[in-house]
Protein backbone atom coordinates (compact mmCIF):
# COMPACT_ATOMS: atom_id res chain seq x y z
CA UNK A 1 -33.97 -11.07 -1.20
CA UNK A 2 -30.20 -10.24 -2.00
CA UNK A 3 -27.59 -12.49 -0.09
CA UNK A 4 -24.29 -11.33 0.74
CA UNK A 5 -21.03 -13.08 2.46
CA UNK A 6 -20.86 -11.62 6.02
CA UNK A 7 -17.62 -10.64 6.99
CA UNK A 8 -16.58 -11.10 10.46
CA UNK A 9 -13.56 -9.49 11.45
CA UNK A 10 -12.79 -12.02 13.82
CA UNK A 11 -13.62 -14.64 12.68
CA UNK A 12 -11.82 -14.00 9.08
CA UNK A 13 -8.43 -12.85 11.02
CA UNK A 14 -8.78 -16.25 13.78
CA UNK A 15 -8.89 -18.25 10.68
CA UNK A 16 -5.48 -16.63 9.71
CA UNK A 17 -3.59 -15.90 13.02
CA UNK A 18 -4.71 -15.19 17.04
CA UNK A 19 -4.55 -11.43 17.74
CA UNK A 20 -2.27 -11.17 20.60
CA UNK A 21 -2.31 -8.18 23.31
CA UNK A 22 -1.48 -4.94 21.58
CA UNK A 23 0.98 -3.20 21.45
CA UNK A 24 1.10 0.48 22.56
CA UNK A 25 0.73 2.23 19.04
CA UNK A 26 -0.36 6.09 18.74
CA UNK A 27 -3.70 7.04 17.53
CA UNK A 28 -2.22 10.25 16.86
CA UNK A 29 -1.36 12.12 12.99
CA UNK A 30 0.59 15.26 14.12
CA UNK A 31 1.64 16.18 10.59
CA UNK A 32 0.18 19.62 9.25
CA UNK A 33 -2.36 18.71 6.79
CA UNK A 34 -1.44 20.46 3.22
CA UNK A 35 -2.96 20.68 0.00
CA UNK A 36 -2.03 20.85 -3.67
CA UNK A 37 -4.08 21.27 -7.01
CA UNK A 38 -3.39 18.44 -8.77
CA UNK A 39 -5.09 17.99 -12.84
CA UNK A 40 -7.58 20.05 -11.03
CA UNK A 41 -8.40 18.14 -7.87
CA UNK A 42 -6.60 18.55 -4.50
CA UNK A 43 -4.86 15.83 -2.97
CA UNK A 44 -3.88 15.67 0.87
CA UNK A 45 -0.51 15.25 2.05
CA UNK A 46 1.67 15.55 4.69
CA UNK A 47 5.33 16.05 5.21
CA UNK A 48 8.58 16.60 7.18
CA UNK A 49 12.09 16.70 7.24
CA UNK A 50 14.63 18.02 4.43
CA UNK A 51 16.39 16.16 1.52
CA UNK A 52 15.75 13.25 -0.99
CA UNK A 53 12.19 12.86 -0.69
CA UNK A 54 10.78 9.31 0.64
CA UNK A 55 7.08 9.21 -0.90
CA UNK A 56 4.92 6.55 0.53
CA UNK A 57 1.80 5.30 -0.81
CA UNK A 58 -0.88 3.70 0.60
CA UNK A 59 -3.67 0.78 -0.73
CA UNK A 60 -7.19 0.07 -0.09
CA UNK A 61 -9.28 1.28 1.81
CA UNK A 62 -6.23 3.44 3.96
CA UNK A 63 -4.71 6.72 3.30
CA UNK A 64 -1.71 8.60 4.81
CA UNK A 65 -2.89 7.84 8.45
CA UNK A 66 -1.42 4.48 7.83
CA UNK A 67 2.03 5.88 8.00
CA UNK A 68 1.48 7.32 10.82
CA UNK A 69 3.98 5.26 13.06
CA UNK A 70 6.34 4.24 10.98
CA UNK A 71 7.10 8.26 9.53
CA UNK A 72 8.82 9.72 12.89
CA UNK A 73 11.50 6.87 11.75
CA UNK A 74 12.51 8.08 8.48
CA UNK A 75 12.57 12.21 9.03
CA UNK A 76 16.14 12.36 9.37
CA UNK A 77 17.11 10.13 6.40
CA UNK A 78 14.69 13.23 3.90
CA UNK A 79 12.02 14.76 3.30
CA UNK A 80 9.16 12.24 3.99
CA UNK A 81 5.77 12.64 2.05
CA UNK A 82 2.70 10.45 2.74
CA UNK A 83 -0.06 11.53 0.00
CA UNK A 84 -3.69 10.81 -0.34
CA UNK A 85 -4.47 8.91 -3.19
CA UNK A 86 -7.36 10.67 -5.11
CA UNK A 87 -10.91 9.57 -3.79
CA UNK A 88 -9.11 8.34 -0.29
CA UNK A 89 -8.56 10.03 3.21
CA UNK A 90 -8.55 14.00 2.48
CA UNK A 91 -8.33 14.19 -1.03
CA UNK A 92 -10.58 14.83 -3.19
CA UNK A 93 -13.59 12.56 -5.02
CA UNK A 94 -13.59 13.60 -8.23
CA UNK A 95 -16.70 11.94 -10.58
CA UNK A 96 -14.11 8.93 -12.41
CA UNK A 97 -13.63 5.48 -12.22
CA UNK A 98 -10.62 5.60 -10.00
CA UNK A 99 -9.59 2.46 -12.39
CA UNK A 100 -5.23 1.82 -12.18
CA UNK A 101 -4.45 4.29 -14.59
CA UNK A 102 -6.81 6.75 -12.79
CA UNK A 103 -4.23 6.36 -9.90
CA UNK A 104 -0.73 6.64 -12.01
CA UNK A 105 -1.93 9.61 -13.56
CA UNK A 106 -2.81 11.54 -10.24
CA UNK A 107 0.68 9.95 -8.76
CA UNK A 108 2.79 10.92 -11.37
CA UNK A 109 1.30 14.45 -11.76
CA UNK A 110 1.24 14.30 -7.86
CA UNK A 111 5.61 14.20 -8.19
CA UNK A 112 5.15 16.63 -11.56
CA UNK A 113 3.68 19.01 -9.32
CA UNK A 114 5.88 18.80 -6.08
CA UNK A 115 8.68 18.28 -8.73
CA UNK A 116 9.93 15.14 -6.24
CA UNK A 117 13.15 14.00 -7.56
CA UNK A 118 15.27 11.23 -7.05
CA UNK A 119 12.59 9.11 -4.85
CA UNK A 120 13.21 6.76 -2.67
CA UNK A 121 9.03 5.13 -2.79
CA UNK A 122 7.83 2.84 0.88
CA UNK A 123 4.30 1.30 -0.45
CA UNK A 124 2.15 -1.05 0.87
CA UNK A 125 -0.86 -3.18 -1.27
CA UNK A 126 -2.29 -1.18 -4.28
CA UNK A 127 0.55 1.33 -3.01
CA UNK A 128 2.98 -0.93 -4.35
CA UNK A 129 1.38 -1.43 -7.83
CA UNK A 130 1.99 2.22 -7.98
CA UNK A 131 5.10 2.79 -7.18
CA UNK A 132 6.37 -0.18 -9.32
CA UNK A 133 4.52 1.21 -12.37
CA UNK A 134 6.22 4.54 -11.88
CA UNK A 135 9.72 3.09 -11.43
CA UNK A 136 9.69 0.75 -14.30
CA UNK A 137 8.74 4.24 -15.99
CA UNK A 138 10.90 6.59 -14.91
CA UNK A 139 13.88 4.86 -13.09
CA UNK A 140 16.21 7.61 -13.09
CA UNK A 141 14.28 9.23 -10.99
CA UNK A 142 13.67 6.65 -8.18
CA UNK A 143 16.55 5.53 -5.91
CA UNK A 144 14.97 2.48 -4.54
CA UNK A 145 11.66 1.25 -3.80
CA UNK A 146 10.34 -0.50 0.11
CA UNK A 147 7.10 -2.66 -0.58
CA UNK A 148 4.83 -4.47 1.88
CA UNK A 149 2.07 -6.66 1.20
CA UNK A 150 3.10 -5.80 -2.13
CA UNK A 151 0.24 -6.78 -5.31
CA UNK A 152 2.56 -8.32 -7.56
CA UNK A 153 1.92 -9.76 -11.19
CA UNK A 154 -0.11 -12.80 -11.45
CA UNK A 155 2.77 -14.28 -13.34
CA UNK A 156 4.25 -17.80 -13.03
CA UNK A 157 7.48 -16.36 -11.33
CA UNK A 158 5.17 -14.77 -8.77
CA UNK A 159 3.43 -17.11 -6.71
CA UNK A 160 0.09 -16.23 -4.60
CA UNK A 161 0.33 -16.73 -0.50
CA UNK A 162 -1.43 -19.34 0.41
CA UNK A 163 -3.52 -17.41 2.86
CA UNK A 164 -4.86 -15.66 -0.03
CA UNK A 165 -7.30 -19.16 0.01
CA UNK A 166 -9.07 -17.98 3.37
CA UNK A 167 -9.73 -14.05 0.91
CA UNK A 168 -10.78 -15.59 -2.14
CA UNK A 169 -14.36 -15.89 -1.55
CA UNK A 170 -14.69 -12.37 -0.01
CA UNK A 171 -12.52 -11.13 -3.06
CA UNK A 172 -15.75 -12.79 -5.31
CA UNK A 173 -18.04 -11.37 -3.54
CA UNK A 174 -17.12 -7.67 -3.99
CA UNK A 175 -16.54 -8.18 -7.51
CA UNK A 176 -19.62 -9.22 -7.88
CA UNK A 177 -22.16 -6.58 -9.28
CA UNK A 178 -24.61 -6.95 -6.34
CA UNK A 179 -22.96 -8.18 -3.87
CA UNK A 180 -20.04 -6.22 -4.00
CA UNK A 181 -22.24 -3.09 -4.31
CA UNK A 182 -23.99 -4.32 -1.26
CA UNK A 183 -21.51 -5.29 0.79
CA UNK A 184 -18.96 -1.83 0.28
CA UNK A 185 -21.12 0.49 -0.43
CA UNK A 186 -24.18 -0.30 1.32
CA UNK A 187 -22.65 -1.94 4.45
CA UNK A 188 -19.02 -0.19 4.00
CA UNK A 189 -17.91 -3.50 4.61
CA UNK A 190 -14.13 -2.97 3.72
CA UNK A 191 -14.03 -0.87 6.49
CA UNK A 192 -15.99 -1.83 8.92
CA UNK A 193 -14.99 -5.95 8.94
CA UNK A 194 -11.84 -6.33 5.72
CA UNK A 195 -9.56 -3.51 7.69
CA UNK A 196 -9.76 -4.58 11.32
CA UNK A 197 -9.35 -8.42 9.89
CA UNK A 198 -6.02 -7.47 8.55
CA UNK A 199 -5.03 -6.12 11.77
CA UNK A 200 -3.65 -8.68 14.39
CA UNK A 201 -4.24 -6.08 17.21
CA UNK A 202 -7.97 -4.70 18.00
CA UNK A 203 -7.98 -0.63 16.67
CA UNK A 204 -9.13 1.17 18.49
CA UNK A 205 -12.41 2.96 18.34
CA UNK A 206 -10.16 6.42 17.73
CA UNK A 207 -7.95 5.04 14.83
CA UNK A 208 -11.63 3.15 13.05
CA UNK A 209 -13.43 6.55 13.41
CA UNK A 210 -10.53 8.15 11.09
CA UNK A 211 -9.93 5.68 8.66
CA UNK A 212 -14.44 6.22 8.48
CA UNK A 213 -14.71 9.58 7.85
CA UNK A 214 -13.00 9.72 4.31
CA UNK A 215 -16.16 7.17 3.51
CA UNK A 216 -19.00 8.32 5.50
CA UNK A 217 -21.91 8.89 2.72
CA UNK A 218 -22.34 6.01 0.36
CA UNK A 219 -21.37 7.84 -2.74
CA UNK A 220 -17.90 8.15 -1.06
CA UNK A 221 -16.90 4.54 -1.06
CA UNK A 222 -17.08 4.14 -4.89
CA UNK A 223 -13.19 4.29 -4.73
CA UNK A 224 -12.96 1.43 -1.97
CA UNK A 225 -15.14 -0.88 -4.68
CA UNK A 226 -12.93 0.26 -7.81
CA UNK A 227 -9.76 -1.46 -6.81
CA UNK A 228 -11.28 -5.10 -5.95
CA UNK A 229 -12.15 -5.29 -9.69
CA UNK A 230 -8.89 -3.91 -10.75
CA UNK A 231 -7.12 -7.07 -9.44
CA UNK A 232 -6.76 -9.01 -13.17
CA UNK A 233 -8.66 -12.35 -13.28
CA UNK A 234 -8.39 -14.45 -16.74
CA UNK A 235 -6.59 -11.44 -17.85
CA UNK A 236 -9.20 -8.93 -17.49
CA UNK A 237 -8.91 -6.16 -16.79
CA UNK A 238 -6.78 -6.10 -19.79
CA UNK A 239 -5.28 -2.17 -19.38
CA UNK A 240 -4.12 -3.81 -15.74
CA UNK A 241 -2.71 -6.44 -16.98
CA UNK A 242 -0.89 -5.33 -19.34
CA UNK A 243 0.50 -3.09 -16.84
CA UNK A 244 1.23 -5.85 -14.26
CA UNK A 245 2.89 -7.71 -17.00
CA UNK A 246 5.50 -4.96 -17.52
CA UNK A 247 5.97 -3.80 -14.24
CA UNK A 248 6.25 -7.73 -13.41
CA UNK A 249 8.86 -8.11 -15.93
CA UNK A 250 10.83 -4.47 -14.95
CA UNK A 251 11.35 -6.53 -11.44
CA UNK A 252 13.32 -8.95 -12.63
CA UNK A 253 15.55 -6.94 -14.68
CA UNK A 254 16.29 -4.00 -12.71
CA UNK A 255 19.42 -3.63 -10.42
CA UNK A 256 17.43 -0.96 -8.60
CA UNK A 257 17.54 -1.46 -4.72
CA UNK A 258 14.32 -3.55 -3.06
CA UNK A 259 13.19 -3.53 0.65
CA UNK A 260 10.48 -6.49 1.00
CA UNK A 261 9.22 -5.87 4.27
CA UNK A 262 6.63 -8.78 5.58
CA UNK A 263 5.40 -11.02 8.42
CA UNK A 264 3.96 -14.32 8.89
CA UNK A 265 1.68 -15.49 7.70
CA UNK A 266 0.92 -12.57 5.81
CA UNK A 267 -1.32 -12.45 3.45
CA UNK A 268 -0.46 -11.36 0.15
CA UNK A 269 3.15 -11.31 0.42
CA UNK A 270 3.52 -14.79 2.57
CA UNK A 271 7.15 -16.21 3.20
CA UNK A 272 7.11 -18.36 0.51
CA UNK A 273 6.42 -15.61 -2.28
CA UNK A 274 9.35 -14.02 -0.15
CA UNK A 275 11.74 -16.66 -0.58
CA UNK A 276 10.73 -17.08 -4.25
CA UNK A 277 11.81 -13.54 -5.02
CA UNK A 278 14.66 -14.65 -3.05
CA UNK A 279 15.79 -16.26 -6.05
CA UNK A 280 14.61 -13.88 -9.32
CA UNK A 281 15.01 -10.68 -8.15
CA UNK A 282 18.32 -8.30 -8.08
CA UNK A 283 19.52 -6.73 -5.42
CA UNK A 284 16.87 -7.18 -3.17
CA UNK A 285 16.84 -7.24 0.51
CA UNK A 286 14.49 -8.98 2.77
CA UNK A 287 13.14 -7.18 6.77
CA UNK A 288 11.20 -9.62 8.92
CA UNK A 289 8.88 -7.81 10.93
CA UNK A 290 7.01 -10.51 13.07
CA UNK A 291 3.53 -11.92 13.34
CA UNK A 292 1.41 -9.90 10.83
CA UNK A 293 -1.29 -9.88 8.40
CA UNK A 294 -2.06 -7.20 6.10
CA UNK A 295 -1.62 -4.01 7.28
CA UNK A 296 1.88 -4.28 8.77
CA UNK A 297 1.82 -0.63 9.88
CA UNK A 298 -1.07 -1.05 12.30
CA UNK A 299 1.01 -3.85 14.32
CA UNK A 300 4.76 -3.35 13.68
CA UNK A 301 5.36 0.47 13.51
CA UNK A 302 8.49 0.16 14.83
CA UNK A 303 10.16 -2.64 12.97
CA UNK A 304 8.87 -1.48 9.71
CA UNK A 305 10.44 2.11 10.03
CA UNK A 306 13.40 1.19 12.02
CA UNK A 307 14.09 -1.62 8.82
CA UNK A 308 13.00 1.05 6.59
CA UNK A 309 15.84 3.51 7.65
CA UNK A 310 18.31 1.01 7.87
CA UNK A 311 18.04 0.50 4.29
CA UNK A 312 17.71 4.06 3.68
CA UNK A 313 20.91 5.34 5.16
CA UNK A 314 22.79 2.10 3.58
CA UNK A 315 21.33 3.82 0.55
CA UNK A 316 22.22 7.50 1.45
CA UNK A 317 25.90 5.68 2.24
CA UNK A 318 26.56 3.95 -1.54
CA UNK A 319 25.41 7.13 -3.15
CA UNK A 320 27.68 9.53 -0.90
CA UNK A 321 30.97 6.21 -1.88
CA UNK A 322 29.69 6.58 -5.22
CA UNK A 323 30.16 10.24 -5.21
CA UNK A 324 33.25 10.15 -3.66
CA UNK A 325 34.30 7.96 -6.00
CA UNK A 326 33.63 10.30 -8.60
């Protein structure tokens, strides 16, 4: 018989942090739902407000239902976008390996296609991978880039949280060929137990049956599985790493604006990988939310946008001197 690790959402997050009473959070997505043919798949997104465009990108296993509560907060500083990535929440599940480079290409022709320019990027998780790999590429065409729970390099100048400790078993699991396979896709275990554990509140039974439905047969959740194994572990995989390497060392060179939003303990981005990119990175800026774990959106709507748009019309206010200047 084939063992797997059982997952207890409640357990895993008790071991981490006590969920306190929630919060009153909407369950709602009142955004239009629109559509756009992208290397021949549709991807979902939704939108509002005029200007600059602010994309955001979401990681595993979310989509743009994530931004839900923290978008209303950012519509008057442009035009906010929150995009499916392929194979998650409305868009399409096209027959690939959604590997990294899967994702860039569908995000970058995603911004061909809407011809986004001068983007400011707010990414969480796998999100964040993303956006970093298109800044480092195409810079002049990004005005600053807000990152939660971030997956950064697994360089020496980027240190792992240490409540990464209480994930590393579950990460082995579901890159293991059986178990993983039996745990995601048989028992849709990332989100049934992994989401709600990297909630501090309890979601409710409205919010779980969305963040479901993108994943409802089995053959849907291949994308969910495809991004534990893109994490690079002795270097492997190599295309990622490489990648993550120059991404990693883009970060430290770049005088582009950073927002690091994050909580405590967190648990990819803790406050000690916070305070050591205190000390490497350029002009980089630092928004305490609270108590969190991993999916800051869920608990803290409200201080993530309202440090989001701070930033953002600081942003909008340098550019406007700079013109003026000019």
């Amino acid at each position: 018989m084939t063992e797997t690790i059982q997952i207890d959402p409640k357990n895993l997050s008790a071991a981490l942090l006590p969920k306190p009473q929630s919060p009153v959070i909407s369950a709602d997505f009142p955004y239009e739902s629109k559509f756009v043919n992208v290397l021949g798949e549709r991807m979902h997104y939704v939108e509002q407000g005029e200007g600059d465009p602010i994309l955001f990108l979401h990681g595993n296993p979310t989509s743009s239902y994530l931004w839900r509560n923290v978008m209303p907060y950012l519509e008057k500083q442009g035009r906010v976008i929150a995009v499916d990535n392929i194979g998650f929440g409305k868009s399409s599940k096209p027959d690939i390996h959604y590997t990294f480079a899967d994702h860039a290409r569908y995000i970058e022709a995603f911004i061909d296609t809407l011809a986004l320019q001068n983007i400011t990027f707010v990414t969480h998780e796998w999100g964040a991978a993303l956006g970093f790999d298109y800044a480092a590429r195409y810079e002049e065409n990004v005005r600053g880039i807000a990152f939660m729970e971030a997956t950064l390099p697994p360089l020496p100048l980027f240190p792992k949280s240490d409540a990464m400790e209480h994930i590393a078993p579950i990460l082995e699991c579901l890159r293991d060929p059986i178990l993983g396979f039996k745990s995601i896709i048989e028992e849709n275990q990332f989100i049934e137990a992994l989401l709600p554990a990297g909630v501090m509140r309890s979601l409710t039974e409205v919010e779980m049956e969305v963040y479901r439905l993108p994943f409802v047969e089995q053959s849907s959740r291949k994308p969910i599985l495809a991004w534990p194994n893109q994490f690079p572990i002795d270097r492997k995989p190599s295309q990622v790493m490489i990648v993550m390497e120059n991404y990693g060392k883009w970060l430290v060179q770049t005088d582009l604006p950073k927002l690091h939003i994050y909580s405590s303990p967190g648990i990819v981005n803790s406050p000690l990988v916070v305070e050591t990119l205190m000390k490497i990175l350029k002009n980089y800026e630092t928004a305490y939310v609270g108590m969190g774990l991993h999916y800051l959106q869920e608990d803290e709507p409200e201080a993530v946008g309202r440090s989001i748009a701070d930033w953002c019309r600081r942003l909008a206010g340098i550019k406007q001197g700079s013109n003026a200047i000019l």
